[in-house]
Protein backbone atom coordinates (compact mmCIF):
# COMPACT_ATOMS: atom_id res chain seq x y z
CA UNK A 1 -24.61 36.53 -14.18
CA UNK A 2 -24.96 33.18 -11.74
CA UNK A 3 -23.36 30.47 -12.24
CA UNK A 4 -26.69 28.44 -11.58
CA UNK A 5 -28.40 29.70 -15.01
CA UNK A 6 -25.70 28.63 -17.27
CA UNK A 7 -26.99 24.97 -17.82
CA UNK A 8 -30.25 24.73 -19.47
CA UNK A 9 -32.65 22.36 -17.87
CA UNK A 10 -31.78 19.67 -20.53
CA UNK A 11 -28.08 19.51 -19.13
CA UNK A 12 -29.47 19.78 -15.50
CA UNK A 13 -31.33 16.56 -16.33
CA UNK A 14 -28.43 14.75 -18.07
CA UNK A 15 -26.34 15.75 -15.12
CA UNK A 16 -28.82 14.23 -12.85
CA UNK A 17 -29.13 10.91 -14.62
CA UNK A 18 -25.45 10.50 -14.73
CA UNK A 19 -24.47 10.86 -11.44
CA UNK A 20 -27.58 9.06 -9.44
CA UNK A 21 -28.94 9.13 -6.58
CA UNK A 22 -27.39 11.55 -4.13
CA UNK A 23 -27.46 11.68 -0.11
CA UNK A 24 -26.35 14.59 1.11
CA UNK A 25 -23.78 14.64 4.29
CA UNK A 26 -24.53 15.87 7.42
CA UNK A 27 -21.54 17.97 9.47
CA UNK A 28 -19.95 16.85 12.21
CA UNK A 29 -20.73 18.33 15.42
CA UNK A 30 -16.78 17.65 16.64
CA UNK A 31 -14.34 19.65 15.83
CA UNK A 32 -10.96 18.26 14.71
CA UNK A 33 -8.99 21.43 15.45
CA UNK A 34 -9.25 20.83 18.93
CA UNK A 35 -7.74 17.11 18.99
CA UNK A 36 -5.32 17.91 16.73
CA UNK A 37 -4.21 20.45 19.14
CA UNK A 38 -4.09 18.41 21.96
CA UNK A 39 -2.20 16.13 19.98
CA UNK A 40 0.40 18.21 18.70
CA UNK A 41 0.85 19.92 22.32
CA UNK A 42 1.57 16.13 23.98
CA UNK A 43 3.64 15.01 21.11
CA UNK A 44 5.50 18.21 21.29
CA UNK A 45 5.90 17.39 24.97
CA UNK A 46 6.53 13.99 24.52
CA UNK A 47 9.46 15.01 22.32
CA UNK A 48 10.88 17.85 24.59
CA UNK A 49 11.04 15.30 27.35
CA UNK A 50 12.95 12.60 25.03
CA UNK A 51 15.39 14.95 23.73
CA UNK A 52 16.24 16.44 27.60
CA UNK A 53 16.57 12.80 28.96
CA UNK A 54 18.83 12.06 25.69
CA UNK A 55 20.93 15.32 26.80
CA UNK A 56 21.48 14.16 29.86
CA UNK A 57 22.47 10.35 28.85
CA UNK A 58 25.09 12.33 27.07
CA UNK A 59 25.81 14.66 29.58
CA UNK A 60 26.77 11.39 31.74
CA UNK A 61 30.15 10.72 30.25
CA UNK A 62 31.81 13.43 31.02
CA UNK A 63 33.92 13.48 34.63
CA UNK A 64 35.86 16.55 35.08
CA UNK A 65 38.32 13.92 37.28
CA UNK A 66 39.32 11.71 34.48
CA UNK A 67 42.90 12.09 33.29
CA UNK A 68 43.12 10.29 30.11
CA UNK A 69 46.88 8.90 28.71
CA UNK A 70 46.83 11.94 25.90
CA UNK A 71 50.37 12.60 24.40
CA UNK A 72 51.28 15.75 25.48
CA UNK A 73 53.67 16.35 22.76
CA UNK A 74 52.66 17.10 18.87
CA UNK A 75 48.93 17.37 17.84
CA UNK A 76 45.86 16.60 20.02
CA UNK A 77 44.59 13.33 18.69
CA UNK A 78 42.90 10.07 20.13
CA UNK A 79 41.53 6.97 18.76
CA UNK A 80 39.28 4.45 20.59
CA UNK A 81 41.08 1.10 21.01
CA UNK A 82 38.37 -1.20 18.44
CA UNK A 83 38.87 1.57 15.65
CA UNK A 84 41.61 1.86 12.89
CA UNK A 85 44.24 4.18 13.91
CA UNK A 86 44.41 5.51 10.54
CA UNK A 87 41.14 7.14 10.89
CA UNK A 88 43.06 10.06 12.90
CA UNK A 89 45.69 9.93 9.75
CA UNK A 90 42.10 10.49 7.68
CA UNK A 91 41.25 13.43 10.23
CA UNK A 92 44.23 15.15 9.96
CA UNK A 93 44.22 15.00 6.00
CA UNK A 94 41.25 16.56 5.73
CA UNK A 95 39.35 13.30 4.54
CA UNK A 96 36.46 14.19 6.69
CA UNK A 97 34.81 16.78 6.80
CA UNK A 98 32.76 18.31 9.11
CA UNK A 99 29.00 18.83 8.10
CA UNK A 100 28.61 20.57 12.22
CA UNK A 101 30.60 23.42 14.14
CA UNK A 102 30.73 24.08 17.72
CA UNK A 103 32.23 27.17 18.54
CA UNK A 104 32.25 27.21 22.80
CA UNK A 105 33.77 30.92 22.72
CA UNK A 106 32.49 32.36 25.79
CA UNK A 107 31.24 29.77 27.58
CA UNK A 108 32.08 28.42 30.71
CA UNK A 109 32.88 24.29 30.95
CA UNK A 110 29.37 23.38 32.54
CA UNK A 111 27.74 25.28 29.39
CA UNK A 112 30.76 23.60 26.90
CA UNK A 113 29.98 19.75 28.67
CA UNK A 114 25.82 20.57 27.76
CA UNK A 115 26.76 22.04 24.39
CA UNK A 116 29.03 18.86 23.74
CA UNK A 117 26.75 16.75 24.64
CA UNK A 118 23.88 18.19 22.76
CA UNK A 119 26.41 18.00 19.29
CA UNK A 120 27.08 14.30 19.65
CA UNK A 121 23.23 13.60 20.31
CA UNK A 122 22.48 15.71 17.56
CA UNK A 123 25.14 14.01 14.74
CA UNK A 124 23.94 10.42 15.80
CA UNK A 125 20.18 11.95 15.27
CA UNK A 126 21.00 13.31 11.80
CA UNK A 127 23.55 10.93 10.88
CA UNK A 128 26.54 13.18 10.92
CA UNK A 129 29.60 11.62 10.89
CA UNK A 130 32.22 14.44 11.48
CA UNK A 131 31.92 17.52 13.51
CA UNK A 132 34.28 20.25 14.35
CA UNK A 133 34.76 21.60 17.83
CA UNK A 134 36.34 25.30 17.90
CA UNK A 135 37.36 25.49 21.61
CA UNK A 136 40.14 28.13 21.28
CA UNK A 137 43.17 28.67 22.97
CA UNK A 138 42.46 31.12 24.85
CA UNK A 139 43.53 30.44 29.14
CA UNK A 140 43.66 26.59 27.68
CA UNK A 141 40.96 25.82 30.40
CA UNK A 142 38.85 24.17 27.31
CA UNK A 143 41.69 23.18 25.47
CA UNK A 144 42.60 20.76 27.43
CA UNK A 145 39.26 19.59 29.09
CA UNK A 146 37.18 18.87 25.50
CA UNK A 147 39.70 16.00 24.67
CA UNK A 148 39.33 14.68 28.34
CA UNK A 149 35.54 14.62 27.58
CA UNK A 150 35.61 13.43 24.31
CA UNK A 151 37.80 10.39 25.32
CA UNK A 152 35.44 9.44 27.68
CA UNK A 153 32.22 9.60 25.35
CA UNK A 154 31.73 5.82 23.74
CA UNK A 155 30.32 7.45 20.70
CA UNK A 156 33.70 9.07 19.91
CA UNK A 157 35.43 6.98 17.34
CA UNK A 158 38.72 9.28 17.01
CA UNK A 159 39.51 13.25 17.26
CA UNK A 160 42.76 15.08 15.63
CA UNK A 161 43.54 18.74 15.76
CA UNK A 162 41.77 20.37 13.12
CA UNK A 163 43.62 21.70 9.80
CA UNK A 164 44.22 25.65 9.98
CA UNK A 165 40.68 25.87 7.54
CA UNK A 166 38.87 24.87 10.73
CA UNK A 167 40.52 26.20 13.54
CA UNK A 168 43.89 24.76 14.06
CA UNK A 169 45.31 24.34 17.28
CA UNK A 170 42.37 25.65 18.85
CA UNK A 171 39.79 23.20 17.08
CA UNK A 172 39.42 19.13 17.45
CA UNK A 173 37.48 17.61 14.57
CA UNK A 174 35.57 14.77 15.65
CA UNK A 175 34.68 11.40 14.58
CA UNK A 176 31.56 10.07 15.85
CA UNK A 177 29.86 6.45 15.90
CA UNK A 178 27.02 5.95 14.38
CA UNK A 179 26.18 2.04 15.19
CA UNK A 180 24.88 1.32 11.83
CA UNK A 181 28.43 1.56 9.54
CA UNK A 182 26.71 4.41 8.11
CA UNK A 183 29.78 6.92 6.97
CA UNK A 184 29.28 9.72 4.48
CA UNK A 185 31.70 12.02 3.57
């Protein structure tokens, strides 16, 4: 059965009358695939370059020279001089908490200073506040050069030694800047 001979010819006609006068459309000889493609391969460029230039405006903070004024004694912890020293008090207690984990097991400190840098670009992209940083203990090569780069960053609010849930002494959680007051917990 087609679908053509189930209207009689008086519907046909009613159908005509209602609707009017009809043009039909003529096809396009251009195809929109192809743009689209171009498109999507430039901005996929354009944002591969953006995010490797932003990875490297990160990377630029860190100096393996720098010897910050860290207390040696009791729990890794820092806060930036124009931010409320309670917010490492808010750290410690677990007030944060981190929506991001870094674990730089295995990795050498070029690889940990790129993988640093790519977190903090990454929270102030999605608006994450608080991130965790496993370093481990390990030869204490990282333990004691991610709080000399993190002290250096200007996005880094604060950093405490993370409770034993995240990683203890071998884990910083850290507090990061957003520019626009825009905390969540």
């Amino acid at each position: 059965m087609k679908f053509k001979n189930l209207l009689d010819e008086n519907d046909k006609t009613l159908f005509k009358q209602a609707v009017g006068k009809v043009k039909r459309i003529k096809q396009d000889t251009i195809s929109s695939h192809a743009a689209s493609d171009k498109q999507k391969s430039a901005a996929k460029r354009l944002a591969q370059k953006k995010h490797t230039l932003e990875q490297q405006k990160q990377l630029f903070y860190f100096s393996d020279e720098f010897e910050p004024n860290l207390e040696e004694s009791g729990p890794m912890k820092f806060v930036r001089d124009d931010v409320d020293s309670f917010q490492a008090k808010r750290l410690r207690r677990g007030e944060y908490y981190p929506e991001i984990t870094l674990d730089l097991h295995g990795l050498k400190q070029q690889q940990s200073k790129q993988e640093i840098a790519a977190l903090i670009a990454e929270c102030i992209k999605q608006h994450v506040n608080c991130a965790c940083i496993i370093h481990g203990i390990g030869n204490r090569v990282l333990k004691t050069k991610v709080p000399h780069w993190l002290v250096q960053h200007p996005d880094i609010m604060a950093f405490h030694q993370a409770p034993l849930e995240f990683g203890g002494d071998g884990a910083l959680l850290i507090l990061i800047d957003l520019k626009d007051d825009f905390l969540c917990k």
